[in-house]
N, C-alpha and C. Protein backbone atom coordinates (compact mmCIF):
# COMPACT_ATOMS: atom_id res chain seq x y z
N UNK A 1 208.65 65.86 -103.71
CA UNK A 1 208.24 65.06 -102.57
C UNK A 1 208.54 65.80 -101.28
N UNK A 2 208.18 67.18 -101.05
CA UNK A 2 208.41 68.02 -99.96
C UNK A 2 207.60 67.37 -98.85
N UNK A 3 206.49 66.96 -99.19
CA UNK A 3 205.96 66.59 -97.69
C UNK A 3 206.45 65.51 -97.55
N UNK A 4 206.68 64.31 -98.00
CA UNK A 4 207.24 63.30 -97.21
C UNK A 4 208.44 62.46 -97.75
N UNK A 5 209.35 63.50 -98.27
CA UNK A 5 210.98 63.20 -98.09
C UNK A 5 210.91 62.46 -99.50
N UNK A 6 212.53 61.89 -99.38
CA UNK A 6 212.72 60.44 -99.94
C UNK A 6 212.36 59.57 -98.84
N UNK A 7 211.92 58.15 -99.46
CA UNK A 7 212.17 57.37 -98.45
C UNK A 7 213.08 56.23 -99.12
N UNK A 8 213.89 56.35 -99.78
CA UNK A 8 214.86 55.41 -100.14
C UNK A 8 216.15 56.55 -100.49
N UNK A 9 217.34 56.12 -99.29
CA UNK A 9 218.33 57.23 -99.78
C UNK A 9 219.08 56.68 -100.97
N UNK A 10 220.12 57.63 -101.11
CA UNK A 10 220.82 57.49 -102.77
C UNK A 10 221.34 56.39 -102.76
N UNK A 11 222.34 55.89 -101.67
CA UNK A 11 222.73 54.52 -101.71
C UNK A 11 222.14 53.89 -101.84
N UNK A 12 220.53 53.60 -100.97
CA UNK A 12 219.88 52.41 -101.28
C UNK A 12 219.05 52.47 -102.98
N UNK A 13 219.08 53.31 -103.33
CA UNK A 13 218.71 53.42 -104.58
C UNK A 13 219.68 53.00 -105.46
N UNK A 14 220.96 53.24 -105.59
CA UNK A 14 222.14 52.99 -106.38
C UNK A 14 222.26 51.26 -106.06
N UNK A 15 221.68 50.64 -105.36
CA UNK A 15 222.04 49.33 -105.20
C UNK A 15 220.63 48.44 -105.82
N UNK A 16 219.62 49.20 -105.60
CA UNK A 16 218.13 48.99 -106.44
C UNK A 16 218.45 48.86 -108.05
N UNK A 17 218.48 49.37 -108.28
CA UNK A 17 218.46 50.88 -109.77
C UNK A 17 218.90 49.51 -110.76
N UNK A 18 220.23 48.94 -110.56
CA UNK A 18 220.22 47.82 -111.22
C UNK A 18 219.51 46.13 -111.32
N UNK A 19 218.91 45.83 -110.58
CA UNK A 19 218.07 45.63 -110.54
C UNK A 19 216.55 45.30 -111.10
N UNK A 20 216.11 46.26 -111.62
CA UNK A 20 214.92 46.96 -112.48
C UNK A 20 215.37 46.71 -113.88
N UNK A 21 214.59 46.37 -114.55
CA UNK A 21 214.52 46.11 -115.98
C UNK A 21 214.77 47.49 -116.65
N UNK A 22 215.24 47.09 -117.83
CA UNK A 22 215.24 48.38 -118.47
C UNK A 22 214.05 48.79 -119.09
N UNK A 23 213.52 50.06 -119.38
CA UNK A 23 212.47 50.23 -120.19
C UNK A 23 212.67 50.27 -121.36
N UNK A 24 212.09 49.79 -122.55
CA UNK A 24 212.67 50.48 -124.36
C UNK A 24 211.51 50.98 -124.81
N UNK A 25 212.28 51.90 -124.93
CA UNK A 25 211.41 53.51 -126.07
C UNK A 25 210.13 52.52 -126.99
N UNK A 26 209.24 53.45 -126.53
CA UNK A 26 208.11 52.45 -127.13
C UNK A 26 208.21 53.01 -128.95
N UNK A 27 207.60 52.03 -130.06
CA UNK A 27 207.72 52.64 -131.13
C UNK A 27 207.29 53.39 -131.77
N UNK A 28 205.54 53.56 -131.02
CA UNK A 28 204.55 54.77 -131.72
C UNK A 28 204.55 56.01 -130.68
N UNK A 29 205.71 56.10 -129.98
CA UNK A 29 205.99 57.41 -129.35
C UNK A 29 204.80 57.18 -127.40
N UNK A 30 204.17 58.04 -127.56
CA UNK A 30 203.45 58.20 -126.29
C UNK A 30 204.18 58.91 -125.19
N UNK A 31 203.31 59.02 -123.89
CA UNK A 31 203.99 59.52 -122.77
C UNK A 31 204.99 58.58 -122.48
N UNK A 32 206.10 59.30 -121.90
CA UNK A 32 207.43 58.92 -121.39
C UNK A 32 206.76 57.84 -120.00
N UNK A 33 207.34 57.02 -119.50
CA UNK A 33 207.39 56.40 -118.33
C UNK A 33 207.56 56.81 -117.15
N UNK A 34 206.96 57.09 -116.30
CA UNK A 34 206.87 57.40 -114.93
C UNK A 34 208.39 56.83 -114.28
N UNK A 35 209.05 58.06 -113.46
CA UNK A 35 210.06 57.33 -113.10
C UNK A 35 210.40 56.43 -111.55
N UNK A 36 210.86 55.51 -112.45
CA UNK A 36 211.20 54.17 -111.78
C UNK A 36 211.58 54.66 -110.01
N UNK A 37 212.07 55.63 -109.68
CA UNK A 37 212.25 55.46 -108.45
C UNK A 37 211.03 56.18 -107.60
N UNK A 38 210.80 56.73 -107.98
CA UNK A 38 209.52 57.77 -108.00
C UNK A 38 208.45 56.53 -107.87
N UNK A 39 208.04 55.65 -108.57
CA UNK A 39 207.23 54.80 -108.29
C UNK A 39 207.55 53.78 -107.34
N UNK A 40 208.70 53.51 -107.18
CA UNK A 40 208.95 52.52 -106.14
C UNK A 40 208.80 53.29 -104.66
N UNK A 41 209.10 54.42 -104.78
CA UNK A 41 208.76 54.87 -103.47
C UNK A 41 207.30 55.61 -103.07
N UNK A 42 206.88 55.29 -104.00
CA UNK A 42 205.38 55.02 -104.12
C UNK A 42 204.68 53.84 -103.75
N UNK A 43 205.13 52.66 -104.48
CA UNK A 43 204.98 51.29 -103.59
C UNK A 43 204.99 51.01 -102.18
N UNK A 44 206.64 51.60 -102.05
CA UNK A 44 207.07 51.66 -100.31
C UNK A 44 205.77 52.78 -99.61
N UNK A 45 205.68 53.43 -99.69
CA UNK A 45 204.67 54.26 -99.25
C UNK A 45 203.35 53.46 -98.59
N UNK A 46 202.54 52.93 -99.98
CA UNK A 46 201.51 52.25 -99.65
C UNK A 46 202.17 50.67 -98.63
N UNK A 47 203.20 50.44 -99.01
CA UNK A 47 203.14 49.46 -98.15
C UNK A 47 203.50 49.55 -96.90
N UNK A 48 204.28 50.56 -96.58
CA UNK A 48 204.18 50.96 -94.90
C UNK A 48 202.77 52.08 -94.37
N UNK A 49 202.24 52.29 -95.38
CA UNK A 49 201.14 52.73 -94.32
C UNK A 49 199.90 51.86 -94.33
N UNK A 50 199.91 50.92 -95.65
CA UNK A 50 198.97 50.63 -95.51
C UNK A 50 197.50 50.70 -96.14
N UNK A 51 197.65 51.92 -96.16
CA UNK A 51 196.56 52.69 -97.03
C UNK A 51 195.57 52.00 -98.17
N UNK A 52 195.04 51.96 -98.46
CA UNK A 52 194.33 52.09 -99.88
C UNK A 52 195.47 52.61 -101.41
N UNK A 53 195.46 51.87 -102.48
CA UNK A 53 196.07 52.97 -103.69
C UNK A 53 195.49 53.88 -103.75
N UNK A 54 193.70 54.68 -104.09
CA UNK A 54 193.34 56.05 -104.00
C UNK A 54 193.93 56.25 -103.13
N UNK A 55 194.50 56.25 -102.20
CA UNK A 55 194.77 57.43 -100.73
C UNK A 55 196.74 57.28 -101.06
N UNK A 56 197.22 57.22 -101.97
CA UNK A 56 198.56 57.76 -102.44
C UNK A 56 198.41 59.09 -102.57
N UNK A 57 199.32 59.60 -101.63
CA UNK A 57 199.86 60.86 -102.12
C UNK A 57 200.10 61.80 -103.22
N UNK A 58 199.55 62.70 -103.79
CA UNK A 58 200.13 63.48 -104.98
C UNK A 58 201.35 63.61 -105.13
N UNK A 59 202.37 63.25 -104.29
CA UNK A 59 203.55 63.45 -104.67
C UNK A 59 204.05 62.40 -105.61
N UNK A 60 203.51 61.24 -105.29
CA UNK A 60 203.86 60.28 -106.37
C UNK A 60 203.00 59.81 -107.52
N UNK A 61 203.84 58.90 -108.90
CA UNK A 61 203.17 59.09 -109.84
C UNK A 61 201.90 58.13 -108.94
N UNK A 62 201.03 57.90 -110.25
CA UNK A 62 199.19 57.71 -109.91
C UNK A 62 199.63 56.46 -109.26
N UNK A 63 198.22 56.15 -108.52
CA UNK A 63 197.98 54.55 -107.80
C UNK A 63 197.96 53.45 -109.19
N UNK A 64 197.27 54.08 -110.05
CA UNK A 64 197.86 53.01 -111.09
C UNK A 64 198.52 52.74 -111.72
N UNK A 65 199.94 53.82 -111.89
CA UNK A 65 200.78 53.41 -112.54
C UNK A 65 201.60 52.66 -111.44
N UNK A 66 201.80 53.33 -110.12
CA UNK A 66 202.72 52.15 -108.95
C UNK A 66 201.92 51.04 -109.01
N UNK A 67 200.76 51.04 -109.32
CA UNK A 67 200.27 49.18 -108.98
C UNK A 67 200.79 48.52 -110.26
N UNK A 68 200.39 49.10 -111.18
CA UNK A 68 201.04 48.56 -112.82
C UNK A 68 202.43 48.21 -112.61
N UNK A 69 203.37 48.92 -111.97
CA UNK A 69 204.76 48.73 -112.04
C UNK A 69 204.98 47.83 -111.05
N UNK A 70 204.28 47.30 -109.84
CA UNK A 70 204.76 46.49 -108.81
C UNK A 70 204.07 45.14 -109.91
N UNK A 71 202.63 45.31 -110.19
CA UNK A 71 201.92 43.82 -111.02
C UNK A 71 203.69 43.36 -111.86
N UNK A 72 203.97 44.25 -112.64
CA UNK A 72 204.66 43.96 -113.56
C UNK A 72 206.15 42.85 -113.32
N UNK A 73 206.42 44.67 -112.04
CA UNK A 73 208.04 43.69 -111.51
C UNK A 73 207.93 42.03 -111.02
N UNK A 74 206.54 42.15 -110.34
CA UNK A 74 206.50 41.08 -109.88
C UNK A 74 206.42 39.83 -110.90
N UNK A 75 205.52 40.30 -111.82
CA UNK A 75 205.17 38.84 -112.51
C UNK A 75 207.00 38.90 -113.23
N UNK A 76 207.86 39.56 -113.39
CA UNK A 76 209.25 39.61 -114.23
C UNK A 76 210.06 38.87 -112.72
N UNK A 77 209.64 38.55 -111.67
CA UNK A 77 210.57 38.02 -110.85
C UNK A 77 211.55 39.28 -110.50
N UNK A 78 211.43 40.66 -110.37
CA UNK A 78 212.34 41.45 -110.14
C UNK A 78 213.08 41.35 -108.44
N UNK A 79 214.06 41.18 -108.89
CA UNK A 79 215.02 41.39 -107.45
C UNK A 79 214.78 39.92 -106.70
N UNK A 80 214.19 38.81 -107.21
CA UNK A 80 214.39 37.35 -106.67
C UNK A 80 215.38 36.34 -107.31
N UNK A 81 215.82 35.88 -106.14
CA UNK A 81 216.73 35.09 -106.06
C UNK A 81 216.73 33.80 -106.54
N UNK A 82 217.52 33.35 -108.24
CA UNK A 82 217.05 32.32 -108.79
C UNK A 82 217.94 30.91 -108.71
């Protein structure tokens, strides 16, 4: 992510991180999971600029796996207050 940094520093990540569901090893193998912080600051991205998902950056994983992972957290209630 040389062109545009982190945008979540380590602390605020270390206070995220738990948070997030765990993933489990799928059983018929496949690609590994895009990582979790890597996509969230992919999310953050599109949501402070604004943008379109095509117009995400190559630095982060695809527009559809950050939209897949925000659809997801969201419908799991991630990080709300019950």
């Amino acid at each position: 992510m040389a062109r545009y940094g982190r945008l979540l520093t380590d602390a605020q990540w270390e206070k995220i991180r738990p948070l997030l569901p765990q993933r489990l090893p799928r059983p018929r193998g496949g690609r590994p999971p895009a990582n979790d912080r890597k996509v969230l600051e992919g999310i953050l991205w599109m949501l402070r600029s604004g943008a379109r998902w095509q117009h995400l950056p190559e630095e982060f994983p695809s527009p559809s796996t950050c939209w897949r992972r925000l659809r997801d957290w969201e419908e799991q209630e991630v990080g709300c207050a019950t």
